[in-house]
PDB file of N, CA and C in Angstrom:
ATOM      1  N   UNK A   1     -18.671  17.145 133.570  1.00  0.00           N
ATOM      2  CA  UNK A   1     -19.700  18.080 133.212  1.00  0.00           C
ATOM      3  C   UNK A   1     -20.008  19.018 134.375  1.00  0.00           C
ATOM      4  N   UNK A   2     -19.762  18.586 135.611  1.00  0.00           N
ATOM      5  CA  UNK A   2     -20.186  19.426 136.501  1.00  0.00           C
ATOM      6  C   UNK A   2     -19.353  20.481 136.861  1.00  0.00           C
ATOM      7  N   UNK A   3     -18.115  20.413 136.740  1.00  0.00           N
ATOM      8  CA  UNK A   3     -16.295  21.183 136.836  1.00  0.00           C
ATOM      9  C   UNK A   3     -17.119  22.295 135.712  1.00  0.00           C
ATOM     10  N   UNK A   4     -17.284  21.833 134.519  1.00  0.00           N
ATOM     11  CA  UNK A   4     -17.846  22.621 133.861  1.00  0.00           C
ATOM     12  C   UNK A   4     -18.898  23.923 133.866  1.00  0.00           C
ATOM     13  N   UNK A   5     -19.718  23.136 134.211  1.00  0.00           N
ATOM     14  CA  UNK A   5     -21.383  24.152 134.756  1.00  0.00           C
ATOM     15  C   UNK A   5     -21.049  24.851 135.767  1.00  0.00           C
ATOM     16  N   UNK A   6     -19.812  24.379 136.753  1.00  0.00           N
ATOM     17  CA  UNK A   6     -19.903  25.372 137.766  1.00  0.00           C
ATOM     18  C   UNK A   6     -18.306  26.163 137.424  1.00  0.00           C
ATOM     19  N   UNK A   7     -17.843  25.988 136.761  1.00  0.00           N
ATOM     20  CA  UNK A   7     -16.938  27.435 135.813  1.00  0.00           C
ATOM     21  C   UNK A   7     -17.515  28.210 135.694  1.00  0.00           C
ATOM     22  N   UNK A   8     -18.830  27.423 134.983  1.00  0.00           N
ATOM     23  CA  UNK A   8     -19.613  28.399 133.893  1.00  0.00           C
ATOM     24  C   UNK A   8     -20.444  29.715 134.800  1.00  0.00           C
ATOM     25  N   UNK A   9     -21.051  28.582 135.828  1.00  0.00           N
ATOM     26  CA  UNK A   9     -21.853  29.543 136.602  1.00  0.00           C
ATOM     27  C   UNK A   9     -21.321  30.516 137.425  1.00  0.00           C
ATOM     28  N   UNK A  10     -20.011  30.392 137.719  1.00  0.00           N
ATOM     29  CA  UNK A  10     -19.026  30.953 138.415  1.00  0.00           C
ATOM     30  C   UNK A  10     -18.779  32.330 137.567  1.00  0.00           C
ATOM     31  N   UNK A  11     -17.969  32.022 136.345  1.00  0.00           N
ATOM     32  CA  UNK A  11     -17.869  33.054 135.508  1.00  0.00           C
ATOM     33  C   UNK A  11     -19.089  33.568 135.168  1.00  0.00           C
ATOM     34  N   UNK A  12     -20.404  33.017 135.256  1.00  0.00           N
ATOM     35  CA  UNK A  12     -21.502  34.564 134.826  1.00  0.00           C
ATOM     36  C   UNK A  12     -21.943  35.407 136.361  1.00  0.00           C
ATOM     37  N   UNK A  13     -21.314  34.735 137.521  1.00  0.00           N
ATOM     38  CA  UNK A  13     -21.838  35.531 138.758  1.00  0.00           C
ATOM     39  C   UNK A  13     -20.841  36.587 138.689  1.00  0.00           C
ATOM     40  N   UNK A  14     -19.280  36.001 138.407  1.00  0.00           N
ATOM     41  CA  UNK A  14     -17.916  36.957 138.561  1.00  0.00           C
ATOM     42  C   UNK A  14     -18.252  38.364 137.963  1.00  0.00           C
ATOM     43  N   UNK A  15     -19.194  37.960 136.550  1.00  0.00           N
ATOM     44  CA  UNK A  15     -19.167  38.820 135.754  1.00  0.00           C
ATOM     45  C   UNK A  15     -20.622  39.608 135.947  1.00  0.00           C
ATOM     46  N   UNK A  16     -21.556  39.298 136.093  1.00  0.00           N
ATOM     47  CA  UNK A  16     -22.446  40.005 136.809  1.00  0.00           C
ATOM     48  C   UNK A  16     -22.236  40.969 138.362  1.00  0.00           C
ATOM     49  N   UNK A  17     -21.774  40.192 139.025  1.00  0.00           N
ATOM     50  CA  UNK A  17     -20.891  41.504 139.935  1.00  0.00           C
ATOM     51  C   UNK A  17     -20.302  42.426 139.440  1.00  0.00           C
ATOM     52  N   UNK A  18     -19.242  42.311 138.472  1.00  0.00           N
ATOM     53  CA  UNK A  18     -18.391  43.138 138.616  1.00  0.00           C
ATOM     54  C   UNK A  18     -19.460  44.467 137.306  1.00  0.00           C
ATOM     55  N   UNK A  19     -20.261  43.972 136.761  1.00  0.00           N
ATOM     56  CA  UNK A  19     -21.298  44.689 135.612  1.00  0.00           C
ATOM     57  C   UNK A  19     -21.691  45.698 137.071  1.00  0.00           C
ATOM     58  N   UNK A  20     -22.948  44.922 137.888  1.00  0.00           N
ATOM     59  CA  UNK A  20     -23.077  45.928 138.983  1.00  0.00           C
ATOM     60  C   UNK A  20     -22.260  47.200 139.330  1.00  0.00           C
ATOM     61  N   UNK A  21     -21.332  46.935 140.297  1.00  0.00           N
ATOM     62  CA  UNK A  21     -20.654  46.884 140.615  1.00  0.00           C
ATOM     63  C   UNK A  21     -20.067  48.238 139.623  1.00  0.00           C
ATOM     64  N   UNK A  22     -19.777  47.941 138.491  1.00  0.00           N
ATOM     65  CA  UNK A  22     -19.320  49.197 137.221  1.00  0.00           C
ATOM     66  C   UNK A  22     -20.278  50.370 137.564  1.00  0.00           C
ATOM     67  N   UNK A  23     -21.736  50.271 137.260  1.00  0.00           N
ATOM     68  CA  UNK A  23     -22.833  50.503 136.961  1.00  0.00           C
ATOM     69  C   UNK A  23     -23.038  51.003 138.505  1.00  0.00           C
ATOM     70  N   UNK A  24     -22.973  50.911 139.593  1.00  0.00           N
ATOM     71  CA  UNK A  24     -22.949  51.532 140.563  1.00  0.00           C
ATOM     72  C   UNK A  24     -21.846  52.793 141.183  1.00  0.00           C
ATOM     73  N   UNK A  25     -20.580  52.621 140.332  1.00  0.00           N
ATOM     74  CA  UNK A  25     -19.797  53.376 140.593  1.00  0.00           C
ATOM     75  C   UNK A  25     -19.926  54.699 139.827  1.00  0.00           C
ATOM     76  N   UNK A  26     -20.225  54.311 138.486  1.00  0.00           N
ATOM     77  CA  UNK A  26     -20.589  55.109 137.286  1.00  0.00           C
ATOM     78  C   UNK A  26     -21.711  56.288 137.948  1.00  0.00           C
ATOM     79  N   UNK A  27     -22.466  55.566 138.312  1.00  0.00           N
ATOM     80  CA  UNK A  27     -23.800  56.413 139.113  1.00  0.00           C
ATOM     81  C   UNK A  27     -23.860  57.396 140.080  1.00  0.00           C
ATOM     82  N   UNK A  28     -22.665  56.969 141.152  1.00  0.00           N
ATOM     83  CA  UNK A  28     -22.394  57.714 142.339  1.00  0.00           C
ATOM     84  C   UNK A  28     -21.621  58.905 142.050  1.00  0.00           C
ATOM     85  N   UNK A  29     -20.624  58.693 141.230  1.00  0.00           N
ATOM     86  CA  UNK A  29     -20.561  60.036 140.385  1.00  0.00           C
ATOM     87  C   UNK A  29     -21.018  60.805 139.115  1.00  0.00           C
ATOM     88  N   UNK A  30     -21.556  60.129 138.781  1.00  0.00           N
ATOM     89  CA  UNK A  30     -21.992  60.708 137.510  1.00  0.00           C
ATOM     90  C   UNK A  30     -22.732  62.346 137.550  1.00  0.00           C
ATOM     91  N   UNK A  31     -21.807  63.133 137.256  1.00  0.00           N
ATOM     92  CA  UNK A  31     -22.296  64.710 137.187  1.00  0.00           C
ATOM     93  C   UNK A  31     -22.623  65.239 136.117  1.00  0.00           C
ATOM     94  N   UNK A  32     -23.080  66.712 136.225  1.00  0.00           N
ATOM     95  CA  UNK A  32     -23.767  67.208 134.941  1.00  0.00           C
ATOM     96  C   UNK A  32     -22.553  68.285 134.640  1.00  0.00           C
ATOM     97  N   UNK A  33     -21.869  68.056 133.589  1.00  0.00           N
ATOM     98  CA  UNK A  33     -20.429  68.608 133.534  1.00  0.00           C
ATOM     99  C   UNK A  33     -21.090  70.249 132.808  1.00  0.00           C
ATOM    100  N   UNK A  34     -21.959  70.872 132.359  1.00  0.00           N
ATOM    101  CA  UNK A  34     -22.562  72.154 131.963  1.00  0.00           C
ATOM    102  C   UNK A  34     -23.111  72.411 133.623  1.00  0.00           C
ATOM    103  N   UNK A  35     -23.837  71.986 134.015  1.00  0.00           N
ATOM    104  CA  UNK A  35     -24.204  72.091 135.084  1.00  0.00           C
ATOM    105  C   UNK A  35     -23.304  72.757 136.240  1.00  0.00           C
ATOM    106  N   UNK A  36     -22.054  72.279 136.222  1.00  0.00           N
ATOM    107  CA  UNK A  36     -20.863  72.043 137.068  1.00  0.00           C
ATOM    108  C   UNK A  36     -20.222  73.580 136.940  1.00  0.00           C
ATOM    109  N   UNK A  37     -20.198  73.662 135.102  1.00  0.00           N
ATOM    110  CA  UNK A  37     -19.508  75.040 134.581  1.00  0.00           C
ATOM    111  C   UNK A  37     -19.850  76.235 135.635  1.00  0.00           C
ATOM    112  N   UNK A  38     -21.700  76.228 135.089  1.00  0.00           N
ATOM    113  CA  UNK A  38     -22.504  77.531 135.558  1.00  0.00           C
ATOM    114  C   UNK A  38     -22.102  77.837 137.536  1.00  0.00           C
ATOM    115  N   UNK A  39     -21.744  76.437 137.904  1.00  0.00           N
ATOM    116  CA  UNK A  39     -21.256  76.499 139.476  1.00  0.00           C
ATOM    117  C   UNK A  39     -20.246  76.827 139.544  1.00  0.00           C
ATOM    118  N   UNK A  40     -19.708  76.573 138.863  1.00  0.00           N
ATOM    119  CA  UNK A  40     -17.981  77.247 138.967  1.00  0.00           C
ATOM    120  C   UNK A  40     -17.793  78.768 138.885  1.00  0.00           C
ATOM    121  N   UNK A  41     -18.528  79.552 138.235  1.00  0.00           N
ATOM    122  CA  UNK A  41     -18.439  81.222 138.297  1.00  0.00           C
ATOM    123  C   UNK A  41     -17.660  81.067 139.765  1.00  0.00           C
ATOM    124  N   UNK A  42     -18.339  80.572 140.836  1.00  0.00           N
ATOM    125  CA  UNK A  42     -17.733  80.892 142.485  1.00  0.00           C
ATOM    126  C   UNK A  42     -16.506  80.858 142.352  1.00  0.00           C
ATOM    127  N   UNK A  43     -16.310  79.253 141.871  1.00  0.00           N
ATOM    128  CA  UNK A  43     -14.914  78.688 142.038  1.00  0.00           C
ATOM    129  C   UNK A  43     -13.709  79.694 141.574  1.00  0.00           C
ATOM    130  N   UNK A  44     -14.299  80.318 140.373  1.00  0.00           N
ATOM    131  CA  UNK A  44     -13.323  80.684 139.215  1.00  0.00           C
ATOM    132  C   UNK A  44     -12.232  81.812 139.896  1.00  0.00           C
ATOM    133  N   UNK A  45     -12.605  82.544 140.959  1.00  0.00           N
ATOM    134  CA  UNK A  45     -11.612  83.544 141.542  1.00  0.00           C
ATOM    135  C   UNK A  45     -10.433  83.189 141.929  1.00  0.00           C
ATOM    136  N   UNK A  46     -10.268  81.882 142.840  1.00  0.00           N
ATOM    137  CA  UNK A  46      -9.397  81.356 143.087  1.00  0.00           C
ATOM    138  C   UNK A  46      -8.511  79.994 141.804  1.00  0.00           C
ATOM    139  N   UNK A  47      -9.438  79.313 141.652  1.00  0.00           N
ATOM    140  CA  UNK A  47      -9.105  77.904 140.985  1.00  0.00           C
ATOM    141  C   UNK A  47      -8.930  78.069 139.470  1.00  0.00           C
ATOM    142  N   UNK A  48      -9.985  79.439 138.941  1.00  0.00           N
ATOM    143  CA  UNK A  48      -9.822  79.750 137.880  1.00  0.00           C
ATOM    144  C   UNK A  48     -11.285  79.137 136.924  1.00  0.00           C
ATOM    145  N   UNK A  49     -12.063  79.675 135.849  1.00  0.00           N
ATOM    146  CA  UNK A  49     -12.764  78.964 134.967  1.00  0.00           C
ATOM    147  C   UNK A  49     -12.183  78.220 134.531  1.00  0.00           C
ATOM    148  N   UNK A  50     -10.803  77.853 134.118  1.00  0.00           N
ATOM    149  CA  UNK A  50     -10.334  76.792 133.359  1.00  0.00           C
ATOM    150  C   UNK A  50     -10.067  75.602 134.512  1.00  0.00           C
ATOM    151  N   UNK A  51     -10.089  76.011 135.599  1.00  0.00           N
ATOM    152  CA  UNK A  51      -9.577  75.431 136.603  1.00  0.00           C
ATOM    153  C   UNK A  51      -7.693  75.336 136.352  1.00  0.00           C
ATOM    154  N   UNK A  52      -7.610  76.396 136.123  1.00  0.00           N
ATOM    155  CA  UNK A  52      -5.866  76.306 136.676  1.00  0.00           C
ATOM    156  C   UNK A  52      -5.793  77.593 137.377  1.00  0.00           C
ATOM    157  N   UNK A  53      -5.074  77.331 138.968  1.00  0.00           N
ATOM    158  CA  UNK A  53      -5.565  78.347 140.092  1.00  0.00           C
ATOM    159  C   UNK A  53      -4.880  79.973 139.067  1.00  0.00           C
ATOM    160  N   UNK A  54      -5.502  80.606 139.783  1.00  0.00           N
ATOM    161  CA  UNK A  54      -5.334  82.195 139.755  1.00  0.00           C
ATOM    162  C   UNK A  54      -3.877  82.586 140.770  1.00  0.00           C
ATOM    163  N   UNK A  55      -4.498  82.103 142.327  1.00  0.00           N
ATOM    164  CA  UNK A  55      -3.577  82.154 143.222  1.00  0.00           C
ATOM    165  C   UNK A  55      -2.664  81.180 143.736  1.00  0.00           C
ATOM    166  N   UNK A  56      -1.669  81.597 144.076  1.00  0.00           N
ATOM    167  CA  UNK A  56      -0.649  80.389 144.340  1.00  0.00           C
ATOM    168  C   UNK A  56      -0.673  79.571 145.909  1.00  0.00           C
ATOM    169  N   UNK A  57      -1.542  79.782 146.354  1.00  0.00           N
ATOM    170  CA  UNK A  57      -2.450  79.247 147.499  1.00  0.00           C
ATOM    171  C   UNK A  57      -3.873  78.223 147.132  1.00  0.00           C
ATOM    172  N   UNK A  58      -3.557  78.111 146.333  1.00  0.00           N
ATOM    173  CA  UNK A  58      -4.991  77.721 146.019  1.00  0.00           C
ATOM    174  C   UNK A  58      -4.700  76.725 144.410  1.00  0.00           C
ATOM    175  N   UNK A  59      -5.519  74.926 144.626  1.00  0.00           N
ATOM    176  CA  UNK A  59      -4.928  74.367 143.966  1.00  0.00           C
ATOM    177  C   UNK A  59      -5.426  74.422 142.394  1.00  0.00           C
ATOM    178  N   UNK A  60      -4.491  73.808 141.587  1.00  0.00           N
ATOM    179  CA  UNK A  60      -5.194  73.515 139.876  1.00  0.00           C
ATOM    180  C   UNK A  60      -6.022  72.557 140.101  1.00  0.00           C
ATOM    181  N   UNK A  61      -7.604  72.669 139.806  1.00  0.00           N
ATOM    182  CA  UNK A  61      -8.449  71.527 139.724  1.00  0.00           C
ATOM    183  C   UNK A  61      -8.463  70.804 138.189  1.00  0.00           C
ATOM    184  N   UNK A  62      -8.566  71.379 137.495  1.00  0.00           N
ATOM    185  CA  UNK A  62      -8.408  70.812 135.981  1.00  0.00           C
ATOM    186  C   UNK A  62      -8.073  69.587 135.887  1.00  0.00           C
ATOM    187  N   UNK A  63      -8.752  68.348 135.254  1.00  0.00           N
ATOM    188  CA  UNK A  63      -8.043  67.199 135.461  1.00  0.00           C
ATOM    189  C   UNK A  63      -8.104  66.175 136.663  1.00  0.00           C
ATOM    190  N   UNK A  64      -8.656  66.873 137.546  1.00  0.00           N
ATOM    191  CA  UNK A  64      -8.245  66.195 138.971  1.00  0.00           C
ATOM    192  C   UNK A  64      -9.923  64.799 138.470  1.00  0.00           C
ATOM    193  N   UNK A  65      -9.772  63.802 139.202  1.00  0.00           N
ATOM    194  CA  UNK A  65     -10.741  62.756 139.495  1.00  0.00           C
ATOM    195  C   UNK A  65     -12.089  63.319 139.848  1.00  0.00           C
ATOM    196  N   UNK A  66     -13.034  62.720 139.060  1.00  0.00           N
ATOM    197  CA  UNK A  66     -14.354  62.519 139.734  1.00  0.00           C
ATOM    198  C   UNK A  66     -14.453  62.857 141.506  1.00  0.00           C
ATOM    199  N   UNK A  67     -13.627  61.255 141.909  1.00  0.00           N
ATOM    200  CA  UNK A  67     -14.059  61.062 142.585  1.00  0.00           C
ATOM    201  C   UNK A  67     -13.133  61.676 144.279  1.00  0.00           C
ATOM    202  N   UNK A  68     -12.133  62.133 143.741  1.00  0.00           N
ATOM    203  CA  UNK A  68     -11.150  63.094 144.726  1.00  0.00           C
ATOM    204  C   UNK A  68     -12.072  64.747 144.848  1.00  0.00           C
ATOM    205  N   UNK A  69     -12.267  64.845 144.059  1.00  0.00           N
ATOM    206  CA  UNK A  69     -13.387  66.223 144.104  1.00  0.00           C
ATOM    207  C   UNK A  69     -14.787  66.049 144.978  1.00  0.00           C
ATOM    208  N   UNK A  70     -14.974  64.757 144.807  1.00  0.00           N
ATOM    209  CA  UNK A  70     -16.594  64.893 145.413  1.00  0.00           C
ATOM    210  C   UNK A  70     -15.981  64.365 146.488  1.00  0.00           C
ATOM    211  N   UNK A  71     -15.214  63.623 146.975  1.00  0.00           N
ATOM    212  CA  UNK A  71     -14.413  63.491 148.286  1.00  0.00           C
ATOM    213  C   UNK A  71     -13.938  65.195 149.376  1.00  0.00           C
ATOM    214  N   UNK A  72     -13.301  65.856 148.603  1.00  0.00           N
ATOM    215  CA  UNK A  72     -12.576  66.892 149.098  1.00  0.00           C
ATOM    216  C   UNK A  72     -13.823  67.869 149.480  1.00  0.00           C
ATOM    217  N   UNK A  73     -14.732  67.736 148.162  1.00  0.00           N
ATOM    218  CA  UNK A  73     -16.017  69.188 148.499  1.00  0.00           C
ATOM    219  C   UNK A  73     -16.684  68.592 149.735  1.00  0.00           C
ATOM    220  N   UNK A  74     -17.118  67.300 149.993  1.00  0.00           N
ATOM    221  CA  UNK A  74     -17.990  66.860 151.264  1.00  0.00           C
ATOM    222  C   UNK A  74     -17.308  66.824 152.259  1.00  0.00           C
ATOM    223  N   UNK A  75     -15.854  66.976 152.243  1.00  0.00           N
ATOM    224  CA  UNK A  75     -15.108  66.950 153.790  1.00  0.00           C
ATOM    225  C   UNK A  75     -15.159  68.378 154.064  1.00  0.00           C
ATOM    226  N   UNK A  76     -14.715  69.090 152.841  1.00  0.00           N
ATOM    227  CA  UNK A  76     -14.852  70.848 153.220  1.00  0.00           C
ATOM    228  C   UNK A  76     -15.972  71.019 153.821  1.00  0.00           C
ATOM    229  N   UNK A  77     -17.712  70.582 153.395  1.00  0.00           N
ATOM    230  CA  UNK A  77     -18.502  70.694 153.721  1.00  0.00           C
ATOM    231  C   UNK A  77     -18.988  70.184 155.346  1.00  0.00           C
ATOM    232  N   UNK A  78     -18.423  68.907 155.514  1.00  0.00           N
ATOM    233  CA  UNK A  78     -19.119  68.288 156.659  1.00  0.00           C
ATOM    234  C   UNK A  78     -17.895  68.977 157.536  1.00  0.00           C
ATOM    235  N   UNK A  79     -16.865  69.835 157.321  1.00  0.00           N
ATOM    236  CA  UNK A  79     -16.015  70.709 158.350  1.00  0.00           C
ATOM    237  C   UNK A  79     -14.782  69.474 158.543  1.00  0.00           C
ATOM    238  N   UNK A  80     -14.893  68.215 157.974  1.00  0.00           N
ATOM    239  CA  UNK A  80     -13.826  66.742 158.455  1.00  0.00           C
ATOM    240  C   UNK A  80     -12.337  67.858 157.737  1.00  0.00           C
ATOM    241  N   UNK A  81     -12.491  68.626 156.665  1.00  0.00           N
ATOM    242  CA  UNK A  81     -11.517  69.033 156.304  1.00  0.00           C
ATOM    243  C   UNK A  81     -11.628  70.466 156.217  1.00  0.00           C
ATOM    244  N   UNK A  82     -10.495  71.035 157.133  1.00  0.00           N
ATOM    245  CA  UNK A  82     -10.352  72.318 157.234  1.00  0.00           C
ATOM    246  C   UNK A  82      -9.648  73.292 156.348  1.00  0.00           C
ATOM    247  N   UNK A  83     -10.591  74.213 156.235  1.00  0.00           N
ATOM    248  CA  UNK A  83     -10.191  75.618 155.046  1.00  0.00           C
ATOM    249  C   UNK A  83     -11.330  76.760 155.359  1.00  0.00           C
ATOM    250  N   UNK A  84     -11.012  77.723 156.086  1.00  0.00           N
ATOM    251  CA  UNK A  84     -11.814  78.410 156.236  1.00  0.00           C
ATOM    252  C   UNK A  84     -12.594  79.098 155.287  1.00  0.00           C
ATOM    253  N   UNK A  85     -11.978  79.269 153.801  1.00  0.00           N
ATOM    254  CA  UNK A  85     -12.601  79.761 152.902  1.00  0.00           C
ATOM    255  C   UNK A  85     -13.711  78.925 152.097  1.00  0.00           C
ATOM    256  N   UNK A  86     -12.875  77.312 151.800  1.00  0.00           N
ATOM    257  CA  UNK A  86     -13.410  76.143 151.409  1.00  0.00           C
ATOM    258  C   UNK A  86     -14.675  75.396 151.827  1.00  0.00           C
ATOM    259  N   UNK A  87     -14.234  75.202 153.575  1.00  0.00           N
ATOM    260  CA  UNK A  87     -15.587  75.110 154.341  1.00  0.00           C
ATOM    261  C   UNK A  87     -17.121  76.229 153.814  1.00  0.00           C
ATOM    262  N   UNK A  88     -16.604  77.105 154.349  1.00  0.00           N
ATOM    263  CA  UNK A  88     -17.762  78.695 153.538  1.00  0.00           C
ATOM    264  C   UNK A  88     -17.957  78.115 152.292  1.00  0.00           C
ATOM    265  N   UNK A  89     -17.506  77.788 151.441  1.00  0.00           N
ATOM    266  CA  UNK A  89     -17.826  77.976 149.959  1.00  0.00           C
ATOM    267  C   UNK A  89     -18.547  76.269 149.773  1.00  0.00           C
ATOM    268  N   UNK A  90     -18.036  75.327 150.341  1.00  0.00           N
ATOM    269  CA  UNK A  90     -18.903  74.010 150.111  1.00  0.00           C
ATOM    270  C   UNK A  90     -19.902  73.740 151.151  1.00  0.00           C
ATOM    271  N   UNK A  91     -20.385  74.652 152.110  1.00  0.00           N
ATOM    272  CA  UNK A  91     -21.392  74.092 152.796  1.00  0.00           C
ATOM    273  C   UNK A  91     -22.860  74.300 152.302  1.00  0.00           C
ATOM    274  N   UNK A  92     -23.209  75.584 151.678  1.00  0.00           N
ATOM    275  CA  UNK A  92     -24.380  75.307 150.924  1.00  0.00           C
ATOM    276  C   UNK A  92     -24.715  74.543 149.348  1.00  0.00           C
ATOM    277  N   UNK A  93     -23.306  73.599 149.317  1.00  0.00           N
ATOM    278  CA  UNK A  93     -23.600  73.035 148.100  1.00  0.00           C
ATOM    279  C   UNK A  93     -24.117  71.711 148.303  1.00  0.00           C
ATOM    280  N   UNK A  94     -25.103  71.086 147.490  1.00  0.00           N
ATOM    281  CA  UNK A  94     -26.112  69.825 147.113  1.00  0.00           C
ATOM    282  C   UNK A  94     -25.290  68.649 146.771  1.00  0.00           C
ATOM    283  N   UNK A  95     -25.399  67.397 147.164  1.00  0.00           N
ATOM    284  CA  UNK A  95     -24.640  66.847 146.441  1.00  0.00           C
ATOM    285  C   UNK A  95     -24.501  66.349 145.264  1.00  0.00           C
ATOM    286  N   UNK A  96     -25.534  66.623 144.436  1.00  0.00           N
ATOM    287  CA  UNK A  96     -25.886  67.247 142.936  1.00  0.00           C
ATOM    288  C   UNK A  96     -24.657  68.600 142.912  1.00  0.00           C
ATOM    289  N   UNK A  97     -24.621  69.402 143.161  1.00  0.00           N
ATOM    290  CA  UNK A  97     -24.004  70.656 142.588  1.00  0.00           C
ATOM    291  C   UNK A  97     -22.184  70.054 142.649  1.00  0.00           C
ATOM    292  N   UNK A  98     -22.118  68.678 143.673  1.00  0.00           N
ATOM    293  CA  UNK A  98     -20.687  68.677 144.043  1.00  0.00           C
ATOM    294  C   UNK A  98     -20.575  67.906 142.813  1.00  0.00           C
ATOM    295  N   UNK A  99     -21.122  66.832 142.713  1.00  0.00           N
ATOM    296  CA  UNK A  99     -21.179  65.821 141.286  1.00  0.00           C
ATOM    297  C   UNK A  99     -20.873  66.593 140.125  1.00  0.00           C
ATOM    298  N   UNK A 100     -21.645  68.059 140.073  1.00  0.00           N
ATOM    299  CA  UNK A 100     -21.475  68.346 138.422  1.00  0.00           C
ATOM    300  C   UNK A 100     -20.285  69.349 138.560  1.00  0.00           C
ATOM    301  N   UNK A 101     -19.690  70.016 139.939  1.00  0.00           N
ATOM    302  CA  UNK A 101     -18.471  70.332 139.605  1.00  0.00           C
ATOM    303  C   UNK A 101     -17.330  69.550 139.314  1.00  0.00           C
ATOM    304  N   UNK A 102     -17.310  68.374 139.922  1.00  0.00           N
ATOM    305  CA  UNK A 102     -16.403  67.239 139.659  1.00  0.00           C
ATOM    306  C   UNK A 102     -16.575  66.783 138.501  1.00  0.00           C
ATOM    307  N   UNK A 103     -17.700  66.973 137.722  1.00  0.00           N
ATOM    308  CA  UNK A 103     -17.815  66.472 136.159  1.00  0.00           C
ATOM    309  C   UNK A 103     -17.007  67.715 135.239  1.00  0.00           C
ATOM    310  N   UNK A 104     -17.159  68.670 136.023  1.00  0.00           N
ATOM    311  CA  UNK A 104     -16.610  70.005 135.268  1.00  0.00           C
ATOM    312  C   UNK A 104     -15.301  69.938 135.516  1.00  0.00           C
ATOM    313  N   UNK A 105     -14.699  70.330 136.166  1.00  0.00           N
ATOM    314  CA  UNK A 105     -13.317  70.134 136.821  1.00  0.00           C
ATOM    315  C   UNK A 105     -12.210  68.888 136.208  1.00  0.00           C
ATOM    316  N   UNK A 106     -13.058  67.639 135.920  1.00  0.00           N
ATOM    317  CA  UNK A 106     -12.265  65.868 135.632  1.00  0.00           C
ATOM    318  C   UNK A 106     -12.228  66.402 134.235  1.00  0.00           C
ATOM    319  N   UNK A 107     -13.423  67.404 133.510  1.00  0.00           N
ATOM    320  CA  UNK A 107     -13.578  67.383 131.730  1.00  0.00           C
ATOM    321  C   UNK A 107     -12.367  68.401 131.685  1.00  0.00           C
ATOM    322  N   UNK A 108     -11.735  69.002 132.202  1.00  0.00           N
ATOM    323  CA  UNK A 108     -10.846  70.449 131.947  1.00  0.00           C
ATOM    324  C   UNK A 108      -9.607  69.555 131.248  1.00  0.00           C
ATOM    325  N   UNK A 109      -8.825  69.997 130.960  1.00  0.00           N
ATOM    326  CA  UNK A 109      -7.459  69.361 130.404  1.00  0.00           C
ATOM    327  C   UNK A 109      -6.292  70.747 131.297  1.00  0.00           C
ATOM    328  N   UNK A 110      -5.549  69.799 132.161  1.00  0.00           N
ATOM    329  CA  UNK A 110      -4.863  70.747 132.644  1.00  0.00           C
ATOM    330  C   UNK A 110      -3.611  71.545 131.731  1.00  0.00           C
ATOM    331  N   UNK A 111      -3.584  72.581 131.664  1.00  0.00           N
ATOM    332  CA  UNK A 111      -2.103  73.319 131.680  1.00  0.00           C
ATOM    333  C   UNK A 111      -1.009  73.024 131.342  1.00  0.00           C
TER     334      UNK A 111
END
């Protein structure tokens, strides 16, 4: 009985972590994908409104991850990743505004 109870209790901690754990990841990105759109006007010269680039310097976001976007905009921003245009264009953004472009950008269907 005890092999038992402590399966048991085992499997509801395993599974309560990993619920967290979901539920925390979900959160850290979770963007406002309309929100994201109206931010993108900037983007759209280069990357495009649909997010498939304009210029051939400049990448297709469409499709790309949540969480590679809100990665890439905060390195542009904190200067860890260099682009002189990129840096300029993500340093006055919130990390609200980076969330809902990455919600905008992950909803696109690429090309």
């Amino acid at each position: 009985m005890t092999g038992v109870f402590r399966n048991a209790a085992l499997r509801a901690s395993l599974v309560m972590t990993c619920a967290a754990g979901a539920a925390f990841t979900a959160g850290a990105h979770a963007g406002d994908a309309q929100a994201g759109r109206a931010k993108a006007v900037q983007c759209s010269a280069c990357h495009g409104l649909d997010g498939m680039s304009k210029l051939p310097e400049a990448p297709n976001l469409a499709g790309q991850t949540e969480p590679y976007l809100i990665k890439a905009l905060k390195d542009y921003r904190s200067g860890k990743r260099k682009d002189e245009m990129m840096n300029t264009m993500a340093k006055p953004l919130t990390d609200a505004d980076i969330a809902n472009l990455a919600a905008f950008y992950n909803g696109l269907k690429p090309q």
